[in-house]
Every structure is written in structure tokens, then in C-alpha cells.
C-alpha atoms as a PDB file:
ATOM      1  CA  UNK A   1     -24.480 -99.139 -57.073  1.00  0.00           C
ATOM      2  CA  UNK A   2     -25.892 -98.152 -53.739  1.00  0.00           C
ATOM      3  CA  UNK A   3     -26.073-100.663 -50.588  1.00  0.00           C
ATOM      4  CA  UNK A   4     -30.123-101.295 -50.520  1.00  0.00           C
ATOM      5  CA  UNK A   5     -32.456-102.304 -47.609  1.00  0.00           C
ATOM      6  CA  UNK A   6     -35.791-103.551 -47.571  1.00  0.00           C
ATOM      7  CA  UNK A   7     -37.635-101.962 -44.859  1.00  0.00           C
ATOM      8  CA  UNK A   8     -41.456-100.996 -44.435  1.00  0.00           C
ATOM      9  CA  UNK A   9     -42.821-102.475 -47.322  1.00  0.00           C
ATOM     10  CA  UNK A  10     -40.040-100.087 -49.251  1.00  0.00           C
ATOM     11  CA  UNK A  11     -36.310-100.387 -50.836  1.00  0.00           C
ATOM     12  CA  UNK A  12     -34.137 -97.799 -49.380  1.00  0.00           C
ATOM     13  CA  UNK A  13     -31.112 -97.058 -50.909  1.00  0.00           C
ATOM     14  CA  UNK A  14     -28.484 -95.888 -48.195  1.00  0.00           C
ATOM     15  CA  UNK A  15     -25.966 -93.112 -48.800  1.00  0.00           C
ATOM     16  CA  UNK A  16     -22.835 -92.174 -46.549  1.00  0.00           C
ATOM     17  CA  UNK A  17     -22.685 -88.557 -46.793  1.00  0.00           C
ATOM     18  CA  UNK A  18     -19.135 -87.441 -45.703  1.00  0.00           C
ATOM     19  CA  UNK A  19     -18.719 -84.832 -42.902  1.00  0.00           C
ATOM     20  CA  UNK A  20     -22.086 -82.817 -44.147  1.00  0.00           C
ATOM     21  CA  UNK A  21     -21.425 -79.181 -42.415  1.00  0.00           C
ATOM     22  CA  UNK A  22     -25.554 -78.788 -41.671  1.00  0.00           C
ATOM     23  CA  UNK A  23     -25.966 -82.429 -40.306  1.00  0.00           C
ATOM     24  CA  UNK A  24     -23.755 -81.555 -37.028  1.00  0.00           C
ATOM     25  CA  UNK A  25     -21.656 -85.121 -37.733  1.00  0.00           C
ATOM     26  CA  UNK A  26     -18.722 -83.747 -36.679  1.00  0.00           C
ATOM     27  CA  UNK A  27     -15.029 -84.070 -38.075  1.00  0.00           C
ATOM     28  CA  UNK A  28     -15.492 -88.143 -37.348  1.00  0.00           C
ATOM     29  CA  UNK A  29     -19.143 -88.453 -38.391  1.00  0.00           C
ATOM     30  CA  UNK A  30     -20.907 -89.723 -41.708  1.00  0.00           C
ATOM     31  CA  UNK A  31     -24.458 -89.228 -42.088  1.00  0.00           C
ATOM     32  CA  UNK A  32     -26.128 -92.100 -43.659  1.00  0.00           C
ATOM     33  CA  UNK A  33     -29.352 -91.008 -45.757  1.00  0.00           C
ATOM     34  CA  UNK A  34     -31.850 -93.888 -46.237  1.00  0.00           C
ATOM     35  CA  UNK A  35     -33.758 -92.640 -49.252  1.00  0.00           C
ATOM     36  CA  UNK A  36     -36.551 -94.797 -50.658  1.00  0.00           C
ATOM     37  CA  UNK A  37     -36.699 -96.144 -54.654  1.00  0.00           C
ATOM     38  CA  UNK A  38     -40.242 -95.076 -54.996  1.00  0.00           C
ATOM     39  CA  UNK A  39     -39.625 -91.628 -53.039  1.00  0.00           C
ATOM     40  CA  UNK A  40     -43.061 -92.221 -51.671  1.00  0.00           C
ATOM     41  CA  UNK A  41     -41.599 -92.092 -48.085  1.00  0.00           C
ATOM     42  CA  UNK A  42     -39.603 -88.849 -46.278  1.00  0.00           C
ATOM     43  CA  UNK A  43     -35.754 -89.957 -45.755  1.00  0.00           C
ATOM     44  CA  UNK A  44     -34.412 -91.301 -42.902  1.00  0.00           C
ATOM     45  CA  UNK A  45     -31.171 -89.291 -41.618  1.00  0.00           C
ATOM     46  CA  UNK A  46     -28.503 -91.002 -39.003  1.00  0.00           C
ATOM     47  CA  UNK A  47     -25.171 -89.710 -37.721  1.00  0.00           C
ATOM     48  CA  UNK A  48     -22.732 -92.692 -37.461  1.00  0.00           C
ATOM     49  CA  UNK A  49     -18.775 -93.416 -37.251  1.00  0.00           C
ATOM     50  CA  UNK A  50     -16.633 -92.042 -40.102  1.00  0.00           C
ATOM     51  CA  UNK A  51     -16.157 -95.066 -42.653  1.00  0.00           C
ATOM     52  CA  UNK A  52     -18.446 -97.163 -40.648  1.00  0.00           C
ATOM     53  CA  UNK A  53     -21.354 -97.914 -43.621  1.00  0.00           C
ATOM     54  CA  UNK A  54     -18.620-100.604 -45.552  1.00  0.00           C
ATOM     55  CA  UNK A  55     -17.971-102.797 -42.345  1.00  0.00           C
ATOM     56  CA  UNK A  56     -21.672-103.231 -41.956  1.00  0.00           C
ATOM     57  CA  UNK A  57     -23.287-106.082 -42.677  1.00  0.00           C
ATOM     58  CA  UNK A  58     -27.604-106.295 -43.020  1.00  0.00           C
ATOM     59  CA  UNK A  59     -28.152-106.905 -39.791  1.00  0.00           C
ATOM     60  CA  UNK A  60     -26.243-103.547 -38.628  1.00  0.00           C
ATOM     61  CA  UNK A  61     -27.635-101.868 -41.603  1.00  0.00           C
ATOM     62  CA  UNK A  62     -31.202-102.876 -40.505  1.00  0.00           C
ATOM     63  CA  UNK A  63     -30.715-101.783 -36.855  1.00  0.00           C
ATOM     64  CA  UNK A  64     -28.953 -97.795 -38.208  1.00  0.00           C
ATOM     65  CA  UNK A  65     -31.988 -97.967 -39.760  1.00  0.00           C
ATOM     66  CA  UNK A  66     -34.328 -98.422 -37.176  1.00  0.00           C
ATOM     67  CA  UNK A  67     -32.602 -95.934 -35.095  1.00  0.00           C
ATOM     68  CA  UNK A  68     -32.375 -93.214 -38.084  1.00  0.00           C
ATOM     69  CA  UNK A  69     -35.042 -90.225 -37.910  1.00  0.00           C
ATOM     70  CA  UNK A  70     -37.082 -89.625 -40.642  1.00  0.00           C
ATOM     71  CA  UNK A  71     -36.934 -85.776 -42.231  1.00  0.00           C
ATOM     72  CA  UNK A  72     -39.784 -83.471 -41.855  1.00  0.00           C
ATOM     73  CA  UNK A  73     -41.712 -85.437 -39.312  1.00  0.00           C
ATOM     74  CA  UNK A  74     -41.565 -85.251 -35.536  1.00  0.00           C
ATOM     75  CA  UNK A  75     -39.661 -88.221 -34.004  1.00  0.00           C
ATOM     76  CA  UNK A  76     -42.348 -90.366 -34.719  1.00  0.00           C
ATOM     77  CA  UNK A  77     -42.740 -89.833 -38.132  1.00  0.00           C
ATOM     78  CA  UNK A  78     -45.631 -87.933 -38.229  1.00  0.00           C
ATOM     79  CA  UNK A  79     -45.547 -85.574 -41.162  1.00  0.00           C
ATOM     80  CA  UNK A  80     -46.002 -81.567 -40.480  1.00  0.00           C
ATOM     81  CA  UNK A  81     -44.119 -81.126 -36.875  1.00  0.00           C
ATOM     82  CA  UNK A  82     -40.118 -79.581 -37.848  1.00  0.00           C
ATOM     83  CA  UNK A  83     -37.233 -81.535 -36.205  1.00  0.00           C
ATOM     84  CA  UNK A  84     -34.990 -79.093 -34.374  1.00  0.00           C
ATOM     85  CA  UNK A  85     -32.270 -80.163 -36.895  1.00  0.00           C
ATOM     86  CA  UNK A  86     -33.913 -79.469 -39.778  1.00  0.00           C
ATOM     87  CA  UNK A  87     -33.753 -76.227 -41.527  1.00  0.00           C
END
């Protein structure tokens, strides 16, 4: 079962993707993916500290997500701009 988050008026479900080679994590980086239930938002990607995502209670969980990025929107998350990280 993944960790959830309600956020937006959505459930995310949070994945810790280990040491992703395209995300630019690092060799002690995770990339948490916020991904929502309903998929009827883009996710949210966010480089943090390897193994950090199971010391993190809801109120750290709810601030990585504030600070995570949404895919295939600007910064803002305005769809139709490219982020420079994405492919």
C-alpha cells in the first residue's frame, strides 16, 4: 500500500523512486512522485534524501509536497510550457 496525501481537492499516492538515472537525484537522492488516484492532475516530481520518505510524518509529507514541481507544466503549473528537466 502506498503512503497517500490529500492535497488540492485530490488523493495523491506518493512513490520513492530509487536513484532514477533521468531525474538527476544523484547517488544519495530519491525522487518522490506524487501521482493522483483519479489521474485527473499531472504528477508532482521532488528530489529528496535517500531513504528519507519512511521517517516522514504528514506534516513533512505535506510540505515535499508543496515544494514538488508538477510534470509538463511550467513552474507554476500551467499546462503546455516544458520544464528544462523534462524530456
Amino acid at each position: 500500500m502506498w503512503r497517500t496525501i490529500d492535497a488540492d481537492g485530490c488523493t495523491w499516492e506518493v512513490y520513492a523512486l530509487v536513484n532514477p538515472a533521468d531525474a538527476g537525484a544523484g547517488a544519495g537522492g530519491d525522487l518522490l512522485e506524487f501521482r493522483t488516484q483519479q489521474a485527473n492532475r499531472p504528477p508532482r516530481r521532488l528530489v529528496v534524501a535517500a531513504g528519507s520518505l519512511a521517517a516522514m510524518d504528514d506534516t513533512a509529507l505535506r510540505a515535499a509536497y508543496l515544494k514538488a514541481r508538477p510534470i509538463g507544466g511550467d513552474h507554476y503549473g500551467r499546462p503546455g510550457k516544458r520544464m528544462e528537466d523534462a524530456p
